[in-house]
Protein backbone atom coordinates (compact mmCIF):
# COMPACT_ATOMS: atom_id res chain seq x y z
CA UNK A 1 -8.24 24.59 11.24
CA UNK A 2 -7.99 25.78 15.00
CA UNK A 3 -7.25 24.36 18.10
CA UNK A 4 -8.63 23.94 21.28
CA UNK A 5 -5.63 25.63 22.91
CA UNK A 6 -6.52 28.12 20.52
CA UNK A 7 -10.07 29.50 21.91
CA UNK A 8 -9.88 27.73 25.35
CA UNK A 9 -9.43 31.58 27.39
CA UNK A 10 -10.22 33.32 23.76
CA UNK A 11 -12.28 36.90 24.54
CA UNK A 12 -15.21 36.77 23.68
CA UNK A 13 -17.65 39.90 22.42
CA UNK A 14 -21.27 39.87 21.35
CA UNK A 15 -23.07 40.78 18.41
CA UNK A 16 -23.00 44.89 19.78
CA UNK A 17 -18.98 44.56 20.27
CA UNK A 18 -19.08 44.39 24.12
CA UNK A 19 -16.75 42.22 26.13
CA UNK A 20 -18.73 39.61 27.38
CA UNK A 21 -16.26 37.12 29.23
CA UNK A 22 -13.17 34.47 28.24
CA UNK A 23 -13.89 31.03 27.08
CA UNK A 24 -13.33 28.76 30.28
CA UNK A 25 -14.71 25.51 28.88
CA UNK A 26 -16.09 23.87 25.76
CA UNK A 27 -18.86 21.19 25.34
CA UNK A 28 -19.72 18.25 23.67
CA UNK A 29 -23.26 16.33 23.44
CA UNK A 30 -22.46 12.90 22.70
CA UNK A 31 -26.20 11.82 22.90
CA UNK A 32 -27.19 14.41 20.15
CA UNK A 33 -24.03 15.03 17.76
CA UNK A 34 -20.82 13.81 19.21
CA UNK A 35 -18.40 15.77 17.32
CA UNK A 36 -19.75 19.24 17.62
CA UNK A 37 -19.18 21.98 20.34
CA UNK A 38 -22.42 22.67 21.20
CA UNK A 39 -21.54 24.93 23.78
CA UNK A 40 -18.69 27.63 24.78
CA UNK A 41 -18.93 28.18 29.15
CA UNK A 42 -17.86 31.90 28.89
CA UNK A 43 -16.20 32.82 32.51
CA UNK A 44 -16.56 36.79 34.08
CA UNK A 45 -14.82 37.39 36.61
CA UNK A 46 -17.04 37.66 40.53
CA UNK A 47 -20.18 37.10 37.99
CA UNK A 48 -21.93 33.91 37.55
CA UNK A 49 -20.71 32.19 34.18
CA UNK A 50 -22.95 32.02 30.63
CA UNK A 51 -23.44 29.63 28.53
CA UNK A 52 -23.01 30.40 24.59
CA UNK A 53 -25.03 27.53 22.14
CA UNK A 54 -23.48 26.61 19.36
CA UNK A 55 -26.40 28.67 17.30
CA UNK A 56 -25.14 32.23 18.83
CA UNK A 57 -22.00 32.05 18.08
CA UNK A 58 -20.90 33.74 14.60
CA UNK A 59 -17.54 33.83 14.24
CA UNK A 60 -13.91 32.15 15.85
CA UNK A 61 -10.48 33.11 15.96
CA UNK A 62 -7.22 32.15 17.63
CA UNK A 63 -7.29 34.10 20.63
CA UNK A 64 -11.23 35.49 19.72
CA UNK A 65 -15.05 34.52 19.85
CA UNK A 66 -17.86 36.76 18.51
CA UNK A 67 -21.39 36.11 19.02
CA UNK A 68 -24.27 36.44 16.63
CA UNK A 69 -26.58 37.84 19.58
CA UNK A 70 -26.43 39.79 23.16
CA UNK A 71 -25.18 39.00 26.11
CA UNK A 72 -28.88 39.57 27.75
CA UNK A 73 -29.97 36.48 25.47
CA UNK A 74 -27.35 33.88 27.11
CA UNK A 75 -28.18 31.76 29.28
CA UNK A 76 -26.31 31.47 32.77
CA UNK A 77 -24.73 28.20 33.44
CA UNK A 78 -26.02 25.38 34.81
CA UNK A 79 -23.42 22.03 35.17
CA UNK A 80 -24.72 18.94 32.87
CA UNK A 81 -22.93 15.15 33.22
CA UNK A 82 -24.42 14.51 30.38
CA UNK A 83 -21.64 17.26 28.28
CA UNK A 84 -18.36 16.19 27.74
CA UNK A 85 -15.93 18.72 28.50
CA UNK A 86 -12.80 19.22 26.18
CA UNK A 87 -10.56 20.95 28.39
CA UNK A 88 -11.55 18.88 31.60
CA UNK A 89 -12.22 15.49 30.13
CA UNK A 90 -9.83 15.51 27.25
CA UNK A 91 -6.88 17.55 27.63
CA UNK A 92 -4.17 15.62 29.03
CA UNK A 93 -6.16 12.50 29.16
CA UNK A 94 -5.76 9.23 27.96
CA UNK A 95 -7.84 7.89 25.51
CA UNK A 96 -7.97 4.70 23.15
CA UNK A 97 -6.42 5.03 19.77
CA UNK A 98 -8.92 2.14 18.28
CA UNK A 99 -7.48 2.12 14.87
CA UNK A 100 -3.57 1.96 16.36
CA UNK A 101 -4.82 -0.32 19.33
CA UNK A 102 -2.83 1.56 21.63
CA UNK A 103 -3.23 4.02 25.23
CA UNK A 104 -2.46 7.86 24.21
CA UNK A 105 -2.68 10.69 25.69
CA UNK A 106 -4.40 13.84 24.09
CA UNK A 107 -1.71 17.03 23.69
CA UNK A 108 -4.86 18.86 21.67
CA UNK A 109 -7.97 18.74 20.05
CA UNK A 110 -8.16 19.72 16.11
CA UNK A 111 -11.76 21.85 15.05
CA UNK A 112 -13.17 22.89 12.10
CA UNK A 113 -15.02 25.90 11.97
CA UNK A 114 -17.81 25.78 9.68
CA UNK A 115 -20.61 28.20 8.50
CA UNK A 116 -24.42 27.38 9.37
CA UNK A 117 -27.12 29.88 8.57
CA UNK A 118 -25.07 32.80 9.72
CA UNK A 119 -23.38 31.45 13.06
CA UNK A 120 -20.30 29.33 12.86
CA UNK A 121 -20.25 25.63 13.98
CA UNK A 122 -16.92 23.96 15.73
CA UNK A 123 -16.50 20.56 14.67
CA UNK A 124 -13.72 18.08 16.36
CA UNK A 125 -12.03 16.23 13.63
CA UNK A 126 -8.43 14.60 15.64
CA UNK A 127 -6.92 14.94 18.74
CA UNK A 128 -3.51 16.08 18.71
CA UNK A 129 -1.20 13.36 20.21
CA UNK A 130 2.28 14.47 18.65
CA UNK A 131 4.76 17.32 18.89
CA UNK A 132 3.08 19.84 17.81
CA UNK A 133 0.18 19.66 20.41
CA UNK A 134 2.51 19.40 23.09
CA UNK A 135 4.46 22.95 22.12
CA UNK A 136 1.60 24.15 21.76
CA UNK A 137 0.54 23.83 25.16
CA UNK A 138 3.54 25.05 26.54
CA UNK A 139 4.04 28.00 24.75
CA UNK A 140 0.57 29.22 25.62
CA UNK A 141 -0.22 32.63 26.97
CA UNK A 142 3.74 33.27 25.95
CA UNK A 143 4.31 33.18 22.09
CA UNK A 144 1.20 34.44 19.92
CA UNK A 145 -1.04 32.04 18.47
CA UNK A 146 0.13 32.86 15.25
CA UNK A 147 3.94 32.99 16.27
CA UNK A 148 3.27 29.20 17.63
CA UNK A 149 1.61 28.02 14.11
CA UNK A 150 5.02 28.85 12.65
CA UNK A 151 7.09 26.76 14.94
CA UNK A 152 4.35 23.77 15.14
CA UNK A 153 5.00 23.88 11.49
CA UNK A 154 8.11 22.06 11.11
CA UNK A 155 7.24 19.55 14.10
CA UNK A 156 6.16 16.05 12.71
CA UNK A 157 2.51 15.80 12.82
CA UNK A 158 0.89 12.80 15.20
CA UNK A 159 -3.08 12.76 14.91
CA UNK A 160 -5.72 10.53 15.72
CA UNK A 161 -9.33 11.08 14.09
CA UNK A 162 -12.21 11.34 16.50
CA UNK A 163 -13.84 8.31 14.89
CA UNK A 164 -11.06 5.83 15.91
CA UNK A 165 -11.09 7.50 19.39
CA UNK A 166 -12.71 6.01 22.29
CA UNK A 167 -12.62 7.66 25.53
CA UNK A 168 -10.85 5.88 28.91
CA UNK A 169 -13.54 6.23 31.31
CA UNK A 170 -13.19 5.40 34.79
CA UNK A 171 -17.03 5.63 36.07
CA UNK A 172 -18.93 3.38 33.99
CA UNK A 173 -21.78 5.33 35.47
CA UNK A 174 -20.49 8.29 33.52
CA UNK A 175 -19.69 6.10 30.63
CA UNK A 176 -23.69 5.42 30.06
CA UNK A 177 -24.35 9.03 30.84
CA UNK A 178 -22.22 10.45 27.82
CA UNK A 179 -23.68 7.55 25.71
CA UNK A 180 -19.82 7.27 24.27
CA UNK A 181 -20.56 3.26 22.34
CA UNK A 182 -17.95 1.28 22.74
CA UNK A 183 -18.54 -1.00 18.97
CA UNK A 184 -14.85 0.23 18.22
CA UNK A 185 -13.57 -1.05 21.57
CA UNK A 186 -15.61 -4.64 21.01
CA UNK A 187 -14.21 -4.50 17.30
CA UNK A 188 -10.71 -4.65 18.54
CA UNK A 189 -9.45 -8.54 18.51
CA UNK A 190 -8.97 -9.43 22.14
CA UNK A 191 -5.32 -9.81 22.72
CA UNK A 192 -5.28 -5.97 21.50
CA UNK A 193 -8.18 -4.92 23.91
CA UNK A 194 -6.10 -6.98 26.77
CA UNK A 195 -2.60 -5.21 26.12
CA UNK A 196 -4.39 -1.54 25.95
CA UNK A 197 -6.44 -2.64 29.37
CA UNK A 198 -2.82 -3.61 31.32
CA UNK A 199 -1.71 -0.01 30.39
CA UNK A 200 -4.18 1.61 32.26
CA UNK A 201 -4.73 2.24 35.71
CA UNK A 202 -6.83 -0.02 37.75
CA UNK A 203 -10.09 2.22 38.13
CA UNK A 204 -9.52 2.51 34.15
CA UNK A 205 -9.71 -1.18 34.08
CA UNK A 206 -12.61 -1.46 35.63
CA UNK A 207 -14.32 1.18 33.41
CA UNK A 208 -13.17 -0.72 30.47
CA UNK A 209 -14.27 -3.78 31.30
CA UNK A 210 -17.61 -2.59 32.78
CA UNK A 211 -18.30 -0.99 29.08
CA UNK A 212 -18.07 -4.14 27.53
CA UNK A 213 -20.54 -6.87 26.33
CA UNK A 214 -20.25 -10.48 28.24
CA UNK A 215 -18.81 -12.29 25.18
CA UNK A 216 -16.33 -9.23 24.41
CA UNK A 217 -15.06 -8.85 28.23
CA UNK A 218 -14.97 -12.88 28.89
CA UNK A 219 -12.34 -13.25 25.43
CA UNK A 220 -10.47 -9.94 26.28
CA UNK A 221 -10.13 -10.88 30.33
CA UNK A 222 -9.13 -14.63 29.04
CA UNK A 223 -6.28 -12.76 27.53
CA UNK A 224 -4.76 -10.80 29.88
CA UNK A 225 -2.25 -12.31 32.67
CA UNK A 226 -3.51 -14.35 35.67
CA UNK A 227 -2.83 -11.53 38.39
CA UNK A 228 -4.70 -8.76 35.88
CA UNK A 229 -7.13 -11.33 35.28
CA UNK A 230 -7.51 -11.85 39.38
CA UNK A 231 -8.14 -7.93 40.18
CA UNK A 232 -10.46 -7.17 37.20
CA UNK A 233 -12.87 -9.68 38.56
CA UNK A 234 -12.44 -9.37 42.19
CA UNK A 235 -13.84 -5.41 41.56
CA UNK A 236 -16.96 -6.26 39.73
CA UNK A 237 -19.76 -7.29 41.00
CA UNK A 238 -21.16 -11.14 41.42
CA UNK A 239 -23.48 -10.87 39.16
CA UNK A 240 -21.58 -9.30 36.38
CA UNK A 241 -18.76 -11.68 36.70
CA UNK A 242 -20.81 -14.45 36.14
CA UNK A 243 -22.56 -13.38 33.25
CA UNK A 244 -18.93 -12.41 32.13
CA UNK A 245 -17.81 -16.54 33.35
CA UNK A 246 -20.76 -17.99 31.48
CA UNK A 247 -19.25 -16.88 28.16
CA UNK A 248 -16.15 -18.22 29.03
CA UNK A 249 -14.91 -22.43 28.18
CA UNK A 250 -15.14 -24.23 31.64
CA UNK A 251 -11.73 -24.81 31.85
CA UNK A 252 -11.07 -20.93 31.38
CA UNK A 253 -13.56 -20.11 34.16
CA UNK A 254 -12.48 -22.95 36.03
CA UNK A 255 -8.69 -21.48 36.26
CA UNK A 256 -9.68 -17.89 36.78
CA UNK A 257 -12.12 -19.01 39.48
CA UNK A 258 -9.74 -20.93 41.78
CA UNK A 259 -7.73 -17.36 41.98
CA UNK A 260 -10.67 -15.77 43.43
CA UNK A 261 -10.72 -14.97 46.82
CA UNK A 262 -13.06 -17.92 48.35
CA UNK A 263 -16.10 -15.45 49.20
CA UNK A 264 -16.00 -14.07 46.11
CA UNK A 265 -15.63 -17.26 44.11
CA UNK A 266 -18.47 -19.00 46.44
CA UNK A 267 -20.87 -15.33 45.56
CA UNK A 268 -19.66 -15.78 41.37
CA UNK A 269 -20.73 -19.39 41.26
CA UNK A 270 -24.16 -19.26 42.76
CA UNK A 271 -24.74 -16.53 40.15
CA UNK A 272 -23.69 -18.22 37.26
CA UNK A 273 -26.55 -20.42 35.43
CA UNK A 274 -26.50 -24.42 37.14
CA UNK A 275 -25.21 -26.14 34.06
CA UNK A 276 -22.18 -23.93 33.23
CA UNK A 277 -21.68 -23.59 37.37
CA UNK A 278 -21.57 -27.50 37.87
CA UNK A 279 -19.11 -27.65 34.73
CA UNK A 280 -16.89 -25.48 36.65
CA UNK A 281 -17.39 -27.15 39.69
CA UNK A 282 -16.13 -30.42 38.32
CA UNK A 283 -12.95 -28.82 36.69
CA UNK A 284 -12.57 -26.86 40.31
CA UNK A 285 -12.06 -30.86 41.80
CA UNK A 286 -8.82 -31.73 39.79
CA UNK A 287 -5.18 -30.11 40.38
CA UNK A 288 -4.61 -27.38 38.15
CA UNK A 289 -1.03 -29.59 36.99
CA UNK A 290 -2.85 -32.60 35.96
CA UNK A 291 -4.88 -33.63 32.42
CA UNK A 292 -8.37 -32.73 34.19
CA UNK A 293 -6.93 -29.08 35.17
CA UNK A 294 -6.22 -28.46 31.88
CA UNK A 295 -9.12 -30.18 29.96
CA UNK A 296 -12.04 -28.36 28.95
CA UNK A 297 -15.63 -30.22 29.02
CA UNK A 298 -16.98 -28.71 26.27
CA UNK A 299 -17.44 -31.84 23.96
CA UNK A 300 -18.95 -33.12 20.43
CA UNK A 301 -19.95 -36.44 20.68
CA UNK A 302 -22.07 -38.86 18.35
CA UNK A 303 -22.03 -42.44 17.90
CA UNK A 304 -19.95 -44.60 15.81
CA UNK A 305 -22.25 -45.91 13.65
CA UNK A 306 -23.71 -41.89 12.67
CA UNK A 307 -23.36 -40.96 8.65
CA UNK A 308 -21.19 -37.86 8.05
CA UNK A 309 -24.57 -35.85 7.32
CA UNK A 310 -26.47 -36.63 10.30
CA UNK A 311 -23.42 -35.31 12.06
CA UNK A 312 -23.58 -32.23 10.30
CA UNK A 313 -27.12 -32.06 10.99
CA UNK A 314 -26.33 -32.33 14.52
CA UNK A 315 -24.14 -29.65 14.63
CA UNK A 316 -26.13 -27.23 12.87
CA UNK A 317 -29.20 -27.79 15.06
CA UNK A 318 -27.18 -27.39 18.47
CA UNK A 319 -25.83 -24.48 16.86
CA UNK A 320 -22.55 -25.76 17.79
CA UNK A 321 -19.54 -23.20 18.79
CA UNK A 322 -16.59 -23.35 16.08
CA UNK A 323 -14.01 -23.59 18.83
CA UNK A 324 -15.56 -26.67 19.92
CA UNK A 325 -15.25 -28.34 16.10
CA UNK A 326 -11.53 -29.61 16.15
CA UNK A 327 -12.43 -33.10 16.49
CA UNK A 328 -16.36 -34.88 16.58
CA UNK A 329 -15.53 -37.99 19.63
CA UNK A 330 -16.78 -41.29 18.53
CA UNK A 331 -18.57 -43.92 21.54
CA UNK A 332 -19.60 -47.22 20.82
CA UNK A 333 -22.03 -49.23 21.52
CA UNK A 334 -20.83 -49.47 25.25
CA UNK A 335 -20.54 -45.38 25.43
CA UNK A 336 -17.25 -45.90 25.96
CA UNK A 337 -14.50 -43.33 23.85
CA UNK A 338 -13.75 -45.23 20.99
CA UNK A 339 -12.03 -42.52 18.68
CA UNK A 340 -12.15 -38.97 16.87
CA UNK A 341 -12.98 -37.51 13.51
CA UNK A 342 -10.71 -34.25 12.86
CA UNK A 343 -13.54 -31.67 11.39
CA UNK A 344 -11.08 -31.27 8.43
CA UNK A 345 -11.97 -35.21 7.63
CA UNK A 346 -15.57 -34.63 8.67
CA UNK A 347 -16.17 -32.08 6.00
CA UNK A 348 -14.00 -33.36 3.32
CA UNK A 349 -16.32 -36.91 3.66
CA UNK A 350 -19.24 -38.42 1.64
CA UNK A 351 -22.43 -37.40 3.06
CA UNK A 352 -23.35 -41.15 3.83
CA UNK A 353 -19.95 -42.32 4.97
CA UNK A 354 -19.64 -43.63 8.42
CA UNK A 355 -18.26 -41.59 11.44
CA UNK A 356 -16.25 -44.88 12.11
CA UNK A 357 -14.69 -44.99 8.87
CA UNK A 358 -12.95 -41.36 9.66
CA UNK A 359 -11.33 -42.58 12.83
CA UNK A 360 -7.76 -40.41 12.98
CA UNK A 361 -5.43 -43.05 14.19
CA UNK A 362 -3.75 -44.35 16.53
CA UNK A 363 -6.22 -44.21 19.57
CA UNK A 364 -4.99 -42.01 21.98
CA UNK A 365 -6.76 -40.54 25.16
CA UNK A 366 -5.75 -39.75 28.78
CA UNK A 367 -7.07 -40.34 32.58
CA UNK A 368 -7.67 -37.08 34.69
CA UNK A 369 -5.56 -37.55 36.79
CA UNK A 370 -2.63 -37.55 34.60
CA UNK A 371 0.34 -34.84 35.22
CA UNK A 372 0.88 -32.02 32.99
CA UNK A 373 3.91 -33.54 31.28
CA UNK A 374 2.57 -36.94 30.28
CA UNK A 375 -0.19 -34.31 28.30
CA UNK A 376 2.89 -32.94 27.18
CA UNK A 377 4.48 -35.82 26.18
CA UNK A 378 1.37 -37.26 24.14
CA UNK A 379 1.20 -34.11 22.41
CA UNK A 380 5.23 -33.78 21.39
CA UNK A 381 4.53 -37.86 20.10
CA UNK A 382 1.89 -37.99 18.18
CA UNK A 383 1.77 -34.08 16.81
CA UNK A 384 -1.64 -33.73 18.46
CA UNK A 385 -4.58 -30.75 17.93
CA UNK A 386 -6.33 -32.22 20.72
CA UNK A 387 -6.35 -34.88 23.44
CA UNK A 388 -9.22 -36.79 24.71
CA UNK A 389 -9.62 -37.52 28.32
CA UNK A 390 -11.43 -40.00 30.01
CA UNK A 391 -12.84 -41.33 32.95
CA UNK A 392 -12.41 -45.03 34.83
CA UNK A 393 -15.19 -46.36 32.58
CA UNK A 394 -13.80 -44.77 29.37
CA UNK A 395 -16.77 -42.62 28.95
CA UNK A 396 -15.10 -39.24 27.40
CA UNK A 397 -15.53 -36.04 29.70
CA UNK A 398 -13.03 -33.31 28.20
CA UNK A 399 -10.81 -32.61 25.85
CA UNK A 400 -7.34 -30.78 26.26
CA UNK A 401 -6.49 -28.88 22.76
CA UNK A 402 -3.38 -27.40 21.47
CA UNK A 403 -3.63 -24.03 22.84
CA UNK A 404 -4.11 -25.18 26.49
CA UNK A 405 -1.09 -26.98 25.70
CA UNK A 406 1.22 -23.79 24.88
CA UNK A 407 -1.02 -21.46 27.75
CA UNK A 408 0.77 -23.84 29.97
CA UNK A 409 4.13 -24.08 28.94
CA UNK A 410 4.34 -20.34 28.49
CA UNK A 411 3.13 -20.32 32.49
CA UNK A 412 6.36 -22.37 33.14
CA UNK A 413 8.68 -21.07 31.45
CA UNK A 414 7.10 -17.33 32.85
């Protein structure tokens, strides 16, 4: 195994044994293999720099580089954004330890030299996080390379391998460039996502965020705290945040948007599609401390008088969200509310039973306008999932469930 440290200002000689330069920089191409060096920038001094491929280089050592051909067949340098740059864009850099779920920052980078047709090939396999990388680094140019494998020896080892490694990058721009996926990132369960994001730096944020599908940014930004929240959409564009909005529930969107500065709020909403922007703009009229602030509008409702498998049906065919299948809401023949059926009752029913027949009692619903504790209250009372509301004429328009419930309290007692 070597290390970056290792060659990073190694001499280098070509294939006739003349001094060519010292490596300044190594290269990656994410877009073709995104764990080999494909190329060593080789630094000389007052004269221009080369550029050694990965397929003229035949042999590496700490501290030395020799190259399978002459230095007349290099090729001088020319910059690329589309190589990633281990001493410049790793070293010393934060980056996303996907399988830990966790901000690190990289000490050195681990490679494995292997043989190809005659040249040698450096492959990254970890980046050094620990100890040892850290020594390393400071005992450079002073202790041997050889004398500092000794004393990394007995450090404890802390390593991350480059598959569970996702890189913190500040320019999306640069992001799309390197082609660096971000499937780990959108693996990651939210919360995770949201408590890496609030250790970064804002401009990291943003880079984050911007890297990220709608669905995946919309659940991780839903997660993090209402100021974070705030700045992370106030620095993207309209557009963006309402594609971002439009995968959120209404009442998430809702709350998020009445933080907005007014412009930007105003810009976000006449983005957003009309039926998901009206839904926020009725949530937008109530007080954020009363059952319509905290009620989303996001609703299943059939009649009374439906059989347990037309319900089903129903669902299925609207293709139906499973966060919006805690309770089916009953009307009657008047459309008024008149009752839910927990999905845990739905499913557990005879196909031809009626929807009225699976009524959870007692009856219990709420007006609007309502304050935060009598939700509270009803919840604490009758050990509630989910609360109906309703309007004057008892026609059902959201529902407040359990987790709004606790969101809120925590913002209290915060």
């Amino acid at each position: 195994m070597l290390h970056a440290t290792e060659i990073l200002g190694a001499n280098t000689v070509d294939s006739l044994g003349n001094f060519v330069g010292r490596v300044k920089e190594m290269f990656v191409e994410p877009a073709d293999q995104p764990n080999r060096v494909a190329r060593l920038l080789l630094s000389r001094g007052q004269y221009r720099p080369l550029i050694a491929r990965y397929d003229q280089i035949a042999a590496v050592a700490p501290g030395r580089v020799r190259l399978s051909t002459e230095e007349s067949e290099l090729e001088l340098y020319k910059p690329n954004e589309a190589w990633l740059a281990l001493g410049k864009d790793l070293l010393d850099q934060q980056i996303i330890d996907t399988n830990g779920r966790k901000v690190v920052r990289v000490n050195d980078i681990d490679l494995d030299d292997q043989p190809n047709n005659g040249n040698t090939e450096l492959r990254i396999t970890q980046v050094d996080v620990g100890l040892p990388g850290a020594v390393r680094r400071l005992l450079q140019g002073v202790v041997p390379p050889m004398g500092i494998r000794r004393i990394q020896e007995k450090l404890p080892p802390r390593k991350i391998r480059w598959e569970f490694v996702n890189l913190i990058e500040a320019d999306p721009l640069r992001r799309v460039k390197l082609r660096l996926t971000s499937e780990k990132l959108a693996a990651l369960h939210p919360a995770d996502l949201a408590d890496i994001i609030e250790e970064l730096s804002p401009g990291e944020r943003q880079g984050i965020v911007a890297s990220l599908d709608e669905e995946t940014a919309a659940d991780t930004i839903a997660e993090l705290d209402e100021r974070l929240q705030t700045q992370v959409v106030e620095g993207l564009d309209a557009e963006r945040a309402a594609d971002i909005m439009e995968e959120m529930s209404p009442d998430a969107a809702a709350d998020l948007m009445s933080h907005l500065e007014p412009e930007k709020s105003r810009e976000v909403l006449e983005e957003m599609d009309t039926r998901e922007a009206e839904d926020v703009r009725e949530l937008l009229r109530f007080e954020p401390n009363s059952a319509g602030g905290l009620m989303n509008t996001e609703l299943v409702v059939v009649g009374e008088d439906a059989t347990r498998g037309e319900v089903v049906d129903y669902i299925r065919f609207h293709d139906i969200q499973p966060d919006q299948l805690d309770n089916v809401v009953l009307l009657n023949k008047d459309a008024e509310f008149c009752g839910v059926v927990p999905i845990g009752r739905l499913l557990l029913a005879d196909s031809e039973a009626r929807m009225a027949e699976l009524v959870f009692q007692p009856l219990v619903s709420i007006t609007p306008d309502s304050s935060d504790k009598d939700v509270f209250e009803l919840f604490d009372k009758y050990n509630l999932r989910s609360l109906i509301v309703i309007d004057a004429e008892k026609h059902p328009i959201g529902n407040i469930t359990v987790d709004d419930v606790v969101s809120k309290l925590q913002e209290q007692v915060a």
